[in-house]
N, C-alpha and C. Protein backbone atom coordinates (compact mmCIF):
# COMPACT_ATOMS: atom_id res chain seq x y z
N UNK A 1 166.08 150.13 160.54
CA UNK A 1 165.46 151.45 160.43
C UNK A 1 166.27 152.31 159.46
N UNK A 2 165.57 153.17 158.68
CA UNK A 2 166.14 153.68 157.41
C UNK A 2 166.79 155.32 158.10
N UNK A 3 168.24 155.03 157.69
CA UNK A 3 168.90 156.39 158.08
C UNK A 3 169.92 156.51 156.71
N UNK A 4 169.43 158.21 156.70
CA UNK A 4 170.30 158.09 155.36
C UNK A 4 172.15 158.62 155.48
N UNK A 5 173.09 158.54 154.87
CA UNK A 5 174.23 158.74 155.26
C UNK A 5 174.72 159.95 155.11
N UNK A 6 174.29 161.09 154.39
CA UNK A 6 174.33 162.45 154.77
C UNK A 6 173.10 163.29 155.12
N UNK A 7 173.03 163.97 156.12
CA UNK A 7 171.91 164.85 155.98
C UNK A 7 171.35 165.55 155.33
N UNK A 8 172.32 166.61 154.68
CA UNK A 8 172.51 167.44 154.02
C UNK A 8 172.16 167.00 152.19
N UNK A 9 171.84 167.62 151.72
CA UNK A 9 171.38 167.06 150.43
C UNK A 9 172.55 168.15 149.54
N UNK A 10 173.16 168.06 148.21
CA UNK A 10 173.79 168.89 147.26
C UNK A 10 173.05 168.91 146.11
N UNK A 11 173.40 170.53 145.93
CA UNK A 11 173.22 170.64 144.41
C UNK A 11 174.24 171.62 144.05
N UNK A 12 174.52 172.02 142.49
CA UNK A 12 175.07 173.11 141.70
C UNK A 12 174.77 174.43 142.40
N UNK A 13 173.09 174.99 142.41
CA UNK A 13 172.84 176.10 142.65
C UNK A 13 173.05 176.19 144.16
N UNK A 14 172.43 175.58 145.05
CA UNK A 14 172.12 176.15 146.63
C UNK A 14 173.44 175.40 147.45
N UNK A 15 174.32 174.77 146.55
CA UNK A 15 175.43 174.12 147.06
C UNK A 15 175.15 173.38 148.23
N UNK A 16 174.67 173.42 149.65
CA UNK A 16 173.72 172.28 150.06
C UNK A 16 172.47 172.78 150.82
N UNK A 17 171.00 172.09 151.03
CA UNK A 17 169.75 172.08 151.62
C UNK A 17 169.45 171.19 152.20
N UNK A 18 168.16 171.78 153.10
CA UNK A 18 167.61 170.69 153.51
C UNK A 18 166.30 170.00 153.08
N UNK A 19 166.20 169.30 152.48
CA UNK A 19 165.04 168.85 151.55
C UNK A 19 164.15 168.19 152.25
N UNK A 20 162.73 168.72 151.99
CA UNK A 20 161.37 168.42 152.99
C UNK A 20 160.38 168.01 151.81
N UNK A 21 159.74 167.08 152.34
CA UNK A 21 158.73 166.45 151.36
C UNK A 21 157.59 167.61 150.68
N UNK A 22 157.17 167.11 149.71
CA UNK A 22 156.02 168.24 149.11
C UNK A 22 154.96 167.62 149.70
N UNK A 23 154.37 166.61 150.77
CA UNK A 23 152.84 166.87 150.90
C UNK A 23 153.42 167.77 152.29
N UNK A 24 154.18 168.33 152.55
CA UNK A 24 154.46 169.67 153.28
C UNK A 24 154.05 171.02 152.93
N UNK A 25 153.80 171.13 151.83
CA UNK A 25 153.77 172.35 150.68
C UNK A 25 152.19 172.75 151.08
N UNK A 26 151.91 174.08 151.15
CA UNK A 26 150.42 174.27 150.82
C UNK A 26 150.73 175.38 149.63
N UNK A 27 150.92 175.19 148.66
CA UNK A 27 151.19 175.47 147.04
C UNK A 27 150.36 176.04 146.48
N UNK A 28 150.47 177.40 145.38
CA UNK A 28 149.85 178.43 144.53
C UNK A 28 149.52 177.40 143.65
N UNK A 29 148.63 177.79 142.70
CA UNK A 29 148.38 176.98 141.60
C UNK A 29 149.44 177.13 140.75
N UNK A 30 150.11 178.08 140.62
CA UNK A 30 151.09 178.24 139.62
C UNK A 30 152.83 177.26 140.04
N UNK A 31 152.38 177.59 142.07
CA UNK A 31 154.02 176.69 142.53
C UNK A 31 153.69 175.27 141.84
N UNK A 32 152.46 174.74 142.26
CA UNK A 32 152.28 173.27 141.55
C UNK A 32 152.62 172.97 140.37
N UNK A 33 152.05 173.53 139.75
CA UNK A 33 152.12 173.10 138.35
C UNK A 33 153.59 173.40 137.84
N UNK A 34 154.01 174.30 138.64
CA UNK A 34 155.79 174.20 137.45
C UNK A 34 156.60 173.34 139.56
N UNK A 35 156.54 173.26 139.72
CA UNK A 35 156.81 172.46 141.20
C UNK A 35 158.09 171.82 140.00
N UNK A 36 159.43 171.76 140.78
CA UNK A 36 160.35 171.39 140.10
C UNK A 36 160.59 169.50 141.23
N UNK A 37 160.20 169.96 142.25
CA UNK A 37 159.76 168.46 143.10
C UNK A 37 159.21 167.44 142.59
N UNK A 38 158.65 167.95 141.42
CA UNK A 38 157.73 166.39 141.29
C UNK A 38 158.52 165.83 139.78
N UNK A 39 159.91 166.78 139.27
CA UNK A 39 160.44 165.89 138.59
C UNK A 39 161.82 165.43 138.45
N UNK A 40 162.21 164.58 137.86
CA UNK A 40 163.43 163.99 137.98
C UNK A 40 164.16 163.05 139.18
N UNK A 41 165.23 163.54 139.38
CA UNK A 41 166.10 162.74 140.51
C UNK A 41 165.13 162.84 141.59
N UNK A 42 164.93 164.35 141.73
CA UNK A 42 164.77 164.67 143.72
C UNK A 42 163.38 164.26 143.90
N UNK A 43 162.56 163.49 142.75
CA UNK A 43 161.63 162.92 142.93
C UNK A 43 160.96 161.30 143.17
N UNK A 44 162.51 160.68 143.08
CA UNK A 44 162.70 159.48 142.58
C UNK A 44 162.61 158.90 144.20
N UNK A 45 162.65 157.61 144.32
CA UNK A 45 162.01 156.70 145.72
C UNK A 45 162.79 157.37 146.84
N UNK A 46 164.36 156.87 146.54
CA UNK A 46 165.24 157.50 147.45
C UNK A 46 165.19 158.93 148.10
N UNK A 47 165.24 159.72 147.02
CA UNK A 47 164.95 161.31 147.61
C UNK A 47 164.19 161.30 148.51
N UNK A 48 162.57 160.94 148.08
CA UNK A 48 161.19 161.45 148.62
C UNK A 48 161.28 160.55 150.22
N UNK A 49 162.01 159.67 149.77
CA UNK A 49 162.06 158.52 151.22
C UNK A 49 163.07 159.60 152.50
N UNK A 50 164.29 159.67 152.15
CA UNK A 50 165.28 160.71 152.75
C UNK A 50 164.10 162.22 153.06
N UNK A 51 163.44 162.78 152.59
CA UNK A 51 162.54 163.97 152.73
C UNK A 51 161.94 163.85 153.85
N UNK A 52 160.81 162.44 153.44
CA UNK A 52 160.05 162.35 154.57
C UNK A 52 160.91 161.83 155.90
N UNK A 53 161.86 161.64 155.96
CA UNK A 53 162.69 160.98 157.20
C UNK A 53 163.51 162.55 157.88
N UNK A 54 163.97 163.34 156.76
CA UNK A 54 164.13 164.44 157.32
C UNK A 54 162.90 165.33 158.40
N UNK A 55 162.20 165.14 157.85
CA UNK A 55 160.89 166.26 157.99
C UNK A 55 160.64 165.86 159.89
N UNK A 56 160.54 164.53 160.15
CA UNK A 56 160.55 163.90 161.05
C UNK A 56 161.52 163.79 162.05
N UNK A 57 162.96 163.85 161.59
CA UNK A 57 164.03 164.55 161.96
C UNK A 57 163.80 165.82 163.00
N UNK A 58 163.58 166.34 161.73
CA UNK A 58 163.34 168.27 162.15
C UNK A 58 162.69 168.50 163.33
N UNK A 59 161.76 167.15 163.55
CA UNK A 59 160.75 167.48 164.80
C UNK A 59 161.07 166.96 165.80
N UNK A 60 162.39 166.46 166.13
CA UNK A 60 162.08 165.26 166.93
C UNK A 60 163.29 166.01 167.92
N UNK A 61 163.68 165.02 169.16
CA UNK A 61 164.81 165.51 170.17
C UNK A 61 165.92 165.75 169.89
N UNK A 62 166.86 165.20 168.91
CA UNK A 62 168.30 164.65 168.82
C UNK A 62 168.38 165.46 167.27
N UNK A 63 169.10 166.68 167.15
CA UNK A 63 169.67 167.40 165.81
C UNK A 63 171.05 167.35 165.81
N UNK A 64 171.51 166.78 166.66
CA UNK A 64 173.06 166.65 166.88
C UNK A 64 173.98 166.53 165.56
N UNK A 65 173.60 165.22 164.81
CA UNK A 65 174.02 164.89 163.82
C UNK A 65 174.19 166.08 162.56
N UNK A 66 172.83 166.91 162.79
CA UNK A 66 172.69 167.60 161.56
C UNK A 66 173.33 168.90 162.31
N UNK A 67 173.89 169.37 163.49
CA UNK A 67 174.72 170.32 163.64
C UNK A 67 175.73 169.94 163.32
N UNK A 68 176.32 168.88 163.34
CA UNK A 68 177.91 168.49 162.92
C UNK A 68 177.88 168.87 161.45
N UNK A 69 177.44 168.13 160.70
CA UNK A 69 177.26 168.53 159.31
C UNK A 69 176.92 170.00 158.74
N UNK A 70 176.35 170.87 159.23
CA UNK A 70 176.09 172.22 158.81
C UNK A 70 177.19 173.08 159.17
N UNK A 71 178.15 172.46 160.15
CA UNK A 71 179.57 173.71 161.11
C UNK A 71 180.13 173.60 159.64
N UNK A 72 180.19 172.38 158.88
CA UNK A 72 181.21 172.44 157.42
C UNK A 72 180.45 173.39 156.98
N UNK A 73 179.82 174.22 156.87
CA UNK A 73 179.02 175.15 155.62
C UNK A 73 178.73 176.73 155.98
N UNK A 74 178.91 177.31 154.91
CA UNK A 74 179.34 178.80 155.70
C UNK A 74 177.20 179.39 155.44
N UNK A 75 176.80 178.28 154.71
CA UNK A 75 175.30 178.89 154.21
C UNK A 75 173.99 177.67 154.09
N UNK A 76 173.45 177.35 154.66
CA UNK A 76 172.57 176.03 153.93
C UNK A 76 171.07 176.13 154.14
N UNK A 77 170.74 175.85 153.11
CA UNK A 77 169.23 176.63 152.58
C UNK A 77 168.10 175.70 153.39
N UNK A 78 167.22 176.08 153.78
CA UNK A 78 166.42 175.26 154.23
C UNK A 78 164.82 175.00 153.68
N UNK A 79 164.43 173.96 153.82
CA UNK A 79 163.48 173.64 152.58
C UNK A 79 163.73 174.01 151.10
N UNK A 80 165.21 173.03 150.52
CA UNK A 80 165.48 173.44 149.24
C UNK A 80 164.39 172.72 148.51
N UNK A 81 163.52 171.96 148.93
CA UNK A 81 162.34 171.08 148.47
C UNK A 81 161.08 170.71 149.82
N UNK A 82 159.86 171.25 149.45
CA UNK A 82 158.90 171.11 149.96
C UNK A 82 158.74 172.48 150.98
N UNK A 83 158.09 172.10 152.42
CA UNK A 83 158.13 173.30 153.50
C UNK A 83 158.06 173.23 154.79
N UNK A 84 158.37 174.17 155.50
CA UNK A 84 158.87 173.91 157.34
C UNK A 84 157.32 173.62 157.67
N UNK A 85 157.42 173.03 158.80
CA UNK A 85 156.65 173.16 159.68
C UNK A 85 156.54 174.01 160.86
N UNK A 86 155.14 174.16 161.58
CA UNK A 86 155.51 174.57 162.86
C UNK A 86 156.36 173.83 163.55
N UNK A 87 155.94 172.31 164.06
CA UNK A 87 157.03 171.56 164.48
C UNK A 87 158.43 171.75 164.57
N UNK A 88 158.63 172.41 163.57
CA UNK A 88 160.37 172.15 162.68
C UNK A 88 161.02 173.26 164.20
N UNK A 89 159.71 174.40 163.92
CA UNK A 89 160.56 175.67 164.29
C UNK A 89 161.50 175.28 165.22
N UNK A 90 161.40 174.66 166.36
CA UNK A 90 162.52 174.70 167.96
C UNK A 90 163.42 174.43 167.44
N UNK A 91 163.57 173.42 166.43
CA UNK A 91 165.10 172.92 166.03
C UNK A 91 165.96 174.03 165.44
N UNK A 92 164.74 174.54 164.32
CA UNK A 92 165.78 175.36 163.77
C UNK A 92 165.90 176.45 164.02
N UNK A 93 165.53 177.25 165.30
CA UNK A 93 166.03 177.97 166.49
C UNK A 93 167.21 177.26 166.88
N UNK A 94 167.82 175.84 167.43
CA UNK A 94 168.45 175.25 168.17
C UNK A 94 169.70 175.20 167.18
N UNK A 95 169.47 174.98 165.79
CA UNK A 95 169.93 175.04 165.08
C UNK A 95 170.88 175.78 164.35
N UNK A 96 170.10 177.05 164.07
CA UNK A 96 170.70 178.59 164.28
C UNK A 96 171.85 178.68 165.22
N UNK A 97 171.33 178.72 166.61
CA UNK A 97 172.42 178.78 167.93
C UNK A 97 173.40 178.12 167.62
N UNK A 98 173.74 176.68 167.38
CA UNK A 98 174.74 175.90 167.70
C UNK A 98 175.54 175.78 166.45
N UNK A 99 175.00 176.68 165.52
CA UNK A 99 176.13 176.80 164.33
C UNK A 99 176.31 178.85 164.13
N UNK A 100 176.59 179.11 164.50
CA UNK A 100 176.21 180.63 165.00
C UNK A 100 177.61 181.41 163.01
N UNK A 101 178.04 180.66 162.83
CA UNK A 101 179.00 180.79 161.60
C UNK A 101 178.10 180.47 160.52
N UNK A 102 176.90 179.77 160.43
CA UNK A 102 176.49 179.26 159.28
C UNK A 102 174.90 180.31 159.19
N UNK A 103 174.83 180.43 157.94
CA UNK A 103 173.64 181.08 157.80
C UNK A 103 172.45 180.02 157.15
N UNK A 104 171.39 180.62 158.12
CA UNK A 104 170.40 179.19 157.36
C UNK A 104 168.99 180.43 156.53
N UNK A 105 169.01 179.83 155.51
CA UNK A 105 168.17 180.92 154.69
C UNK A 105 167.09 179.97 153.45
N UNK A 106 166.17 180.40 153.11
CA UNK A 106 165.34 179.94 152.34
C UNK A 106 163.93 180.11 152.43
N UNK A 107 162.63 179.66 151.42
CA UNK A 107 161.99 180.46 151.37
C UNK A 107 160.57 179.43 151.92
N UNK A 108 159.47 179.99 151.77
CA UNK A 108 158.13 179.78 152.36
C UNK A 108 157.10 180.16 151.98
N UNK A 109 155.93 179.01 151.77
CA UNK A 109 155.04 179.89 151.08
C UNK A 109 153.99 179.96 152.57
N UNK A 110 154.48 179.77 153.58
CA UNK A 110 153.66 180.12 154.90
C UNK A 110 154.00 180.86 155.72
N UNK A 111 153.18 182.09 155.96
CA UNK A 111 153.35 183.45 156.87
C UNK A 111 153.67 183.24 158.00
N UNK A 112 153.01 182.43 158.55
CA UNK A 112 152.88 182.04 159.89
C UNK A 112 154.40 181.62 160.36
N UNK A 113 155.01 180.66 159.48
CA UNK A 113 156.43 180.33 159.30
C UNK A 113 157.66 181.46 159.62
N UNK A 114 157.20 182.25 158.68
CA UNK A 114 158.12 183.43 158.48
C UNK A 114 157.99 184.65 159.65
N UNK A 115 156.81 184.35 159.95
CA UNK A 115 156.64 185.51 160.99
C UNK A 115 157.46 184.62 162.44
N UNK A 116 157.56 183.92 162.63
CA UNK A 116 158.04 182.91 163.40
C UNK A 116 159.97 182.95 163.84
N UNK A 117 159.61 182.78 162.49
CA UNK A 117 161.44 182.95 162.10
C UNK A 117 161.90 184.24 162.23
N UNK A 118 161.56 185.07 161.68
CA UNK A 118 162.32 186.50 161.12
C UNK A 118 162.38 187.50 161.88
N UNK A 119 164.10 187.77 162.29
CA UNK A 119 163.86 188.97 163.09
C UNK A 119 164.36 188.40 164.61
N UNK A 120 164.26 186.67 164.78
CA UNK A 120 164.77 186.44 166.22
C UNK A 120 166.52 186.05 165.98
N UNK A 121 166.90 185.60 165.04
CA UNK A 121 168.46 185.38 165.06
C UNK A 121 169.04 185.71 163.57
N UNK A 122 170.42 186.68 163.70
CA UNK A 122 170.88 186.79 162.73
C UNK A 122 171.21 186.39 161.69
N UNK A 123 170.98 185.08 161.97
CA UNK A 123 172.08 183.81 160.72
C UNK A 123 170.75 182.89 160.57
N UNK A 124 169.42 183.45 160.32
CA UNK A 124 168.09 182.33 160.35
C UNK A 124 166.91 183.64 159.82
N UNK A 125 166.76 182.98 158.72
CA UNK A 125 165.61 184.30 158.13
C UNK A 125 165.04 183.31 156.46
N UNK A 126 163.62 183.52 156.46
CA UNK A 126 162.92 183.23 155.17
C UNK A 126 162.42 184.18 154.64
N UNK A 127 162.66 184.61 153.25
CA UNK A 127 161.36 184.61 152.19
C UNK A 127 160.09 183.99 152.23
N UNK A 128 159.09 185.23 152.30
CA UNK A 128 158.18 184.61 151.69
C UNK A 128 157.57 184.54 150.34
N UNK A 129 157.22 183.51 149.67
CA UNK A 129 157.57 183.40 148.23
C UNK A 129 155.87 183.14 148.18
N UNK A 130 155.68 184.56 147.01
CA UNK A 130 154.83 184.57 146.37
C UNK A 130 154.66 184.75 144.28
N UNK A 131 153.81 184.46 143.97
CA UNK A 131 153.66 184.58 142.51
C UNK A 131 152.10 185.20 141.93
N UNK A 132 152.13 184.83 140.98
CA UNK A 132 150.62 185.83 140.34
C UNK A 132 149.93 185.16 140.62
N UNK A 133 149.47 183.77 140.92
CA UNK A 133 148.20 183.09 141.71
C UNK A 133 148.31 183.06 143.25
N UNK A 134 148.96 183.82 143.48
CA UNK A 134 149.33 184.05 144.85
C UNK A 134 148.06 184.88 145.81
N UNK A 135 146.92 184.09 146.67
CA UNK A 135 146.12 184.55 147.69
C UNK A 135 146.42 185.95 147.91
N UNK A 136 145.34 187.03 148.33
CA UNK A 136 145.21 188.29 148.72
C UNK A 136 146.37 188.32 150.21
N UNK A 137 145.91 187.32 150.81
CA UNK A 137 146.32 186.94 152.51
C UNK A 137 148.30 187.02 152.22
N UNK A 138 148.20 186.13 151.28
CA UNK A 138 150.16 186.05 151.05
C UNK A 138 150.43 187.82 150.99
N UNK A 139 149.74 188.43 150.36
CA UNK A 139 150.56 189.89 149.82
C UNK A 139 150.36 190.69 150.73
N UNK A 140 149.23 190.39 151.84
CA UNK A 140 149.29 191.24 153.39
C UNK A 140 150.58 190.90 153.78
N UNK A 141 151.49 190.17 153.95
CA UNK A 141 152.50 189.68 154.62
C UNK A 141 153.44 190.96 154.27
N UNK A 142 153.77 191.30 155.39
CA UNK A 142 154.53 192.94 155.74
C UNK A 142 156.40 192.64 155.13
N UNK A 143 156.65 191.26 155.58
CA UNK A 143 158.01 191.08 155.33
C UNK A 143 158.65 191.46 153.95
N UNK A 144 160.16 190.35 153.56
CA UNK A 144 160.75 190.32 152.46
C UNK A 144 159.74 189.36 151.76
N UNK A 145 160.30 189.23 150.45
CA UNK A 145 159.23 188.42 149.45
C UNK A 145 160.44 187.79 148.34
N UNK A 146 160.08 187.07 147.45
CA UNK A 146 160.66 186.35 146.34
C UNK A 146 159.73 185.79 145.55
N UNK A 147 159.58 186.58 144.35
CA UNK A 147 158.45 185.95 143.54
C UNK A 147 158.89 185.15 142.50
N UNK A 148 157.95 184.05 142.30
CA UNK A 148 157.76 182.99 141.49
C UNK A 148 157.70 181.50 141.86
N UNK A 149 157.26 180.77 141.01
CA UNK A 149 157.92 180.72 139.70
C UNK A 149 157.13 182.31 138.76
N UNK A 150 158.17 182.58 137.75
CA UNK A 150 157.84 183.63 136.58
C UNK A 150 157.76 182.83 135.81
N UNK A 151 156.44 182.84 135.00
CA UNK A 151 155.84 182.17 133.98
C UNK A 151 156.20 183.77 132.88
N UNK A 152 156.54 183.53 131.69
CA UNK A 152 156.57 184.55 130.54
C UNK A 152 155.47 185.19 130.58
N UNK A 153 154.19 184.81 130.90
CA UNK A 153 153.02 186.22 131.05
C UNK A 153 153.02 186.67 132.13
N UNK A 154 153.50 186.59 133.08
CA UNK A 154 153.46 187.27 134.49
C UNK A 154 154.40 188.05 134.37
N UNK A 155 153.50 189.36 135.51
CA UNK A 155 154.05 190.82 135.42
C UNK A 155 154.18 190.80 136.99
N UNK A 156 155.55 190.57 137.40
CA UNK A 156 156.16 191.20 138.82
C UNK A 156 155.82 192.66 139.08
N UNK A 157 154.86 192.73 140.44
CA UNK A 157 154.59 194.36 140.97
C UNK A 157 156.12 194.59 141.06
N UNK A 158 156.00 196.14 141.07
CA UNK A 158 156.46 197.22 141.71
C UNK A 158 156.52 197.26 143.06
N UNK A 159 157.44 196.53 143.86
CA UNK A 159 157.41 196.51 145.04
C UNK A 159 158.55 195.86 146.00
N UNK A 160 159.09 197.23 146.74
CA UNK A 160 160.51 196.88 147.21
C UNK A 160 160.65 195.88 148.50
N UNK A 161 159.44 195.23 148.61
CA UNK A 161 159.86 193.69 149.53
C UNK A 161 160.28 192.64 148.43
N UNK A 162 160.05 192.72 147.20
CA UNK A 162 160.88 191.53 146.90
C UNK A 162 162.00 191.58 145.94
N UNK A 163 162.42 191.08 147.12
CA UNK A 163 164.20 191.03 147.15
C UNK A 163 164.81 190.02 145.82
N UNK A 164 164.10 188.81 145.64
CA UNK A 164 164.86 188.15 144.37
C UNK A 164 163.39 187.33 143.68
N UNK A 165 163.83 187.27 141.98
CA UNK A 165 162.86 186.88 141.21
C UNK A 165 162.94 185.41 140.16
N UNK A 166 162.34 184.37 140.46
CA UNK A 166 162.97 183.03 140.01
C UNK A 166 162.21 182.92 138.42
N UNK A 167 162.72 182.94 137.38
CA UNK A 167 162.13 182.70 136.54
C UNK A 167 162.01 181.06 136.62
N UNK A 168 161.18 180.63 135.62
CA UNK A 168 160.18 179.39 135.61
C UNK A 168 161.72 178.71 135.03
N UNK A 169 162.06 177.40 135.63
CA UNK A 169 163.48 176.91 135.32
C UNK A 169 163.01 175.41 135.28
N UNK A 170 163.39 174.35 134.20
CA UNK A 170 163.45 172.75 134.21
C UNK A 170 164.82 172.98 133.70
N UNK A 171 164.59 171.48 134.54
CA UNK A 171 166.28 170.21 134.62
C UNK A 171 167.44 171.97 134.17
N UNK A 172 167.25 172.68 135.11
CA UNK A 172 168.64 173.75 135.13
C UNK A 172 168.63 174.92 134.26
N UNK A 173 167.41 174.81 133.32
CA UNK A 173 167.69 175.75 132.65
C UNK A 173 166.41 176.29 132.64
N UNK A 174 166.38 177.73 132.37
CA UNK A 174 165.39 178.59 132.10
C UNK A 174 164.35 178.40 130.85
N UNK A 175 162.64 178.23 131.12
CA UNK A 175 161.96 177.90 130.26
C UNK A 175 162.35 179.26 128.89
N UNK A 176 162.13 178.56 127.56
CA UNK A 176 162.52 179.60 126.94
C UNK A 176 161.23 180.29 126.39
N UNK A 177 161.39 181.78 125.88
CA UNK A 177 160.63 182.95 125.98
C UNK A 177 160.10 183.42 127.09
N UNK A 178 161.03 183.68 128.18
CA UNK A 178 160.67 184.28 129.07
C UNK A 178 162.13 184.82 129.27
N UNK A 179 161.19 186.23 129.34
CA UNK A 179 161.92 187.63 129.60
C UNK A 179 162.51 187.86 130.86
N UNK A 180 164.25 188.66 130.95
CA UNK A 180 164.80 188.76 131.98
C UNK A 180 163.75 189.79 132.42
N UNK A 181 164.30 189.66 134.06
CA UNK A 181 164.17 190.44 134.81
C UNK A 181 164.96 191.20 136.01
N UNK A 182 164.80 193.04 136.34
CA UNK A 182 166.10 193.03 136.79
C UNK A 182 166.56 192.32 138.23
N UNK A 183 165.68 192.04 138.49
CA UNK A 183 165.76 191.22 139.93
C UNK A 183 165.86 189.83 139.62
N UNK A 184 166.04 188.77 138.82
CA UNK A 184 165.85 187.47 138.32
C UNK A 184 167.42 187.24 139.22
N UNK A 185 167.06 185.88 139.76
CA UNK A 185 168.07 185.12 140.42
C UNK A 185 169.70 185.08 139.29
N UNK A 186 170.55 185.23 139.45
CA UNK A 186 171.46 185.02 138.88
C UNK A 186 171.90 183.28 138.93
N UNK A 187 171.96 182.71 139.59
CA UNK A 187 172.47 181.00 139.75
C UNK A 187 171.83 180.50 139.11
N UNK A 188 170.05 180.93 138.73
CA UNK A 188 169.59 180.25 138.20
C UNK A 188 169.69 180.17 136.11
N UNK A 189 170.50 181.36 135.76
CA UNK A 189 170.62 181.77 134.65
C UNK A 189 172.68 180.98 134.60
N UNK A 190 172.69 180.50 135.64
CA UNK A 190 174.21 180.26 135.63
C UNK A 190 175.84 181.21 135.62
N UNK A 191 175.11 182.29 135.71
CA UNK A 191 175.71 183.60 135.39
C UNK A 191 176.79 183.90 136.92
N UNK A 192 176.93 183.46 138.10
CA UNK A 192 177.24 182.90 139.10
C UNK A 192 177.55 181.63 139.50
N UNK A 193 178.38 181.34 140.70
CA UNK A 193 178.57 179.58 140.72
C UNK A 193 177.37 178.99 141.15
N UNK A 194 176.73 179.69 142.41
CA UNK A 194 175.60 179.19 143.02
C UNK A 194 174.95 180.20 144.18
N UNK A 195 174.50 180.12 145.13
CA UNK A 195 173.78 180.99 145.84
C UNK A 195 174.85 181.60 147.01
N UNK A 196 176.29 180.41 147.19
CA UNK A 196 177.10 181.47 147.92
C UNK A 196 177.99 182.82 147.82
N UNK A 197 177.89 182.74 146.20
CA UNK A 197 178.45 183.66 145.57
C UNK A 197 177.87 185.15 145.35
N UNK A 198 176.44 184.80 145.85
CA UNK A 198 175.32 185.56 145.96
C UNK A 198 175.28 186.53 147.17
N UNK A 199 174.44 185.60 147.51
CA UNK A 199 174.05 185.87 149.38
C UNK A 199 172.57 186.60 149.54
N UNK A 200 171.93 187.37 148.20
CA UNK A 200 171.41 188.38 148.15
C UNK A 200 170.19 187.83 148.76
N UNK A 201 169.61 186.28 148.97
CA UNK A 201 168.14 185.95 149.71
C UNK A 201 168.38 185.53 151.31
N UNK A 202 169.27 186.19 151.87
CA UNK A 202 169.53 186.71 152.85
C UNK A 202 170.53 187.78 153.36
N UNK A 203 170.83 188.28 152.65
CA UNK A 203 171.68 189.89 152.85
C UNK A 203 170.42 191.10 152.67
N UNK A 204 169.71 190.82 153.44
CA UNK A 204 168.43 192.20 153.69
C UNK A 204 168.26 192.89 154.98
C-alpha cells in the first residue's frame, strides 16, 4: 500500500503545505486556465499520486502522523494545491488543537469551507479566493478575500476584504506585462524569503 515518506510537501514560497488533488477544485475560468497544478513537477505521477492519498488521509481516523510533522513548523498552508473538503473539516479542527503553536492558513475557492473554518480557532483560518471570472455568489461572501490569479487586464475592486493580491506567476516568476499592485503578494515577486516572513494571509 502506497505511503508516502513525508507528509508535508516543500516549497521556496509557502515553505511547507498540504497538497490536495485538483479534481478537488471547483475552479473560475480564469483559476483553470492559469491553474499552476496542472504544470511541471507538482503535476508529475508522484505528486498527483501523494495528493490523492493525502486528500483521503484528511478524511479518515488516524492524523497522528501528520501532527508530528506540523509541531516542526511555526506555519503550514493548507491546500497549497487543489481544495478542502467538507470531509477534511474534523481533522483540521483536530488538527488546529493538537498543534496549538502552528498556524494553519490558506485559501479556498469554497464558501461553505470558509464559513466552516473561520472564526472557530485562532491558529486555523482561510481566504476566500476570488478573481474577475469570479460568480456573483463568491463576492456575497462577507469574509477576508485574496484575489487572483491577476491576469494584466484585470482591475482589482476597491475593497477592504481583500487582504492579499497574486499576480498571474509560471515556474516562479511573474507573467510579464503585468502591473504591480499595492496589495500584490510579496514571495511571489521574491522580494521576501517566503510566506513566513510575511504572515499577512493570516494576520487579519
Amino acid at each position: 500500500m502506497y505511503s508516502p515518506q513525508h507528509i508535508l510537501s516543500e516549497n521556496k514560497k509557502c515553505d511547507v503545505s498540504l497538497n490536495l488533488p485538483r479534481s478537488n477544485c471547483t475552479p473560475t475560468k480564469i483559476c483553470a486556465f492559469c491553474c499552476y497544478g496542472r504544470r511541471g513537477p507538482i503535476n508529475w505521477g508522484y505528486s498527483t499520486r501523494k495528493q490523492q492519498w493525502f486528500s483521503d488521509y484528511l478524511a479518515g481516523s488516524d492524523i497522528s502522523e501528520l501532527v508530528r510533522e506540523c509541531r516542526r513548523y511555526t506555519a503550514v498552508r493548507l491546500a497549497g494545491t487543489g481544495d478542502l473538503l467538507l470531509s477534511h473539516l474534523d481533522n483540521c479542527f483536530k488538527l488546529a488543537k493538537a498543534c496549538p503553536a502552528s498556524q494553519f492558513w490558506g485559501m479556498t475557492r469554497k464558501t461553505d469551507i470558509a464559513r466552516e473554518i473561520n472564526g472557530c480557532l485562532p491558529n486555523l483560518s482561510l481566504l476566500v479566493s476570488v478573481d474577475a471570472s469570479s460568480p456573483a455568489s463568491t463576492w456575497d461572501y462577507q469574509g477576508k478575500l485574496c484575489f487572483g490569479p491577476r491576469r494584466a487586464q484585470d482591475t482589482v475592486p476597491v475593497d477592504s476584504r481583500i487582504i492579499t493580491v497574486f499576480p498571474y506567476h509560471l515556474g516562479g516568476k511573474v507573467v510579464q506585462g503585468i502591473p504591480r499592485h499595492k496589495k500584490d503578494c510579496k514571495a511571489v515577486y521574491h522580494e521576501i524569503t517566503g510566506c513566513s516572513e510575511c504572515g499577512r494571509c493570516w494576520k487579519w
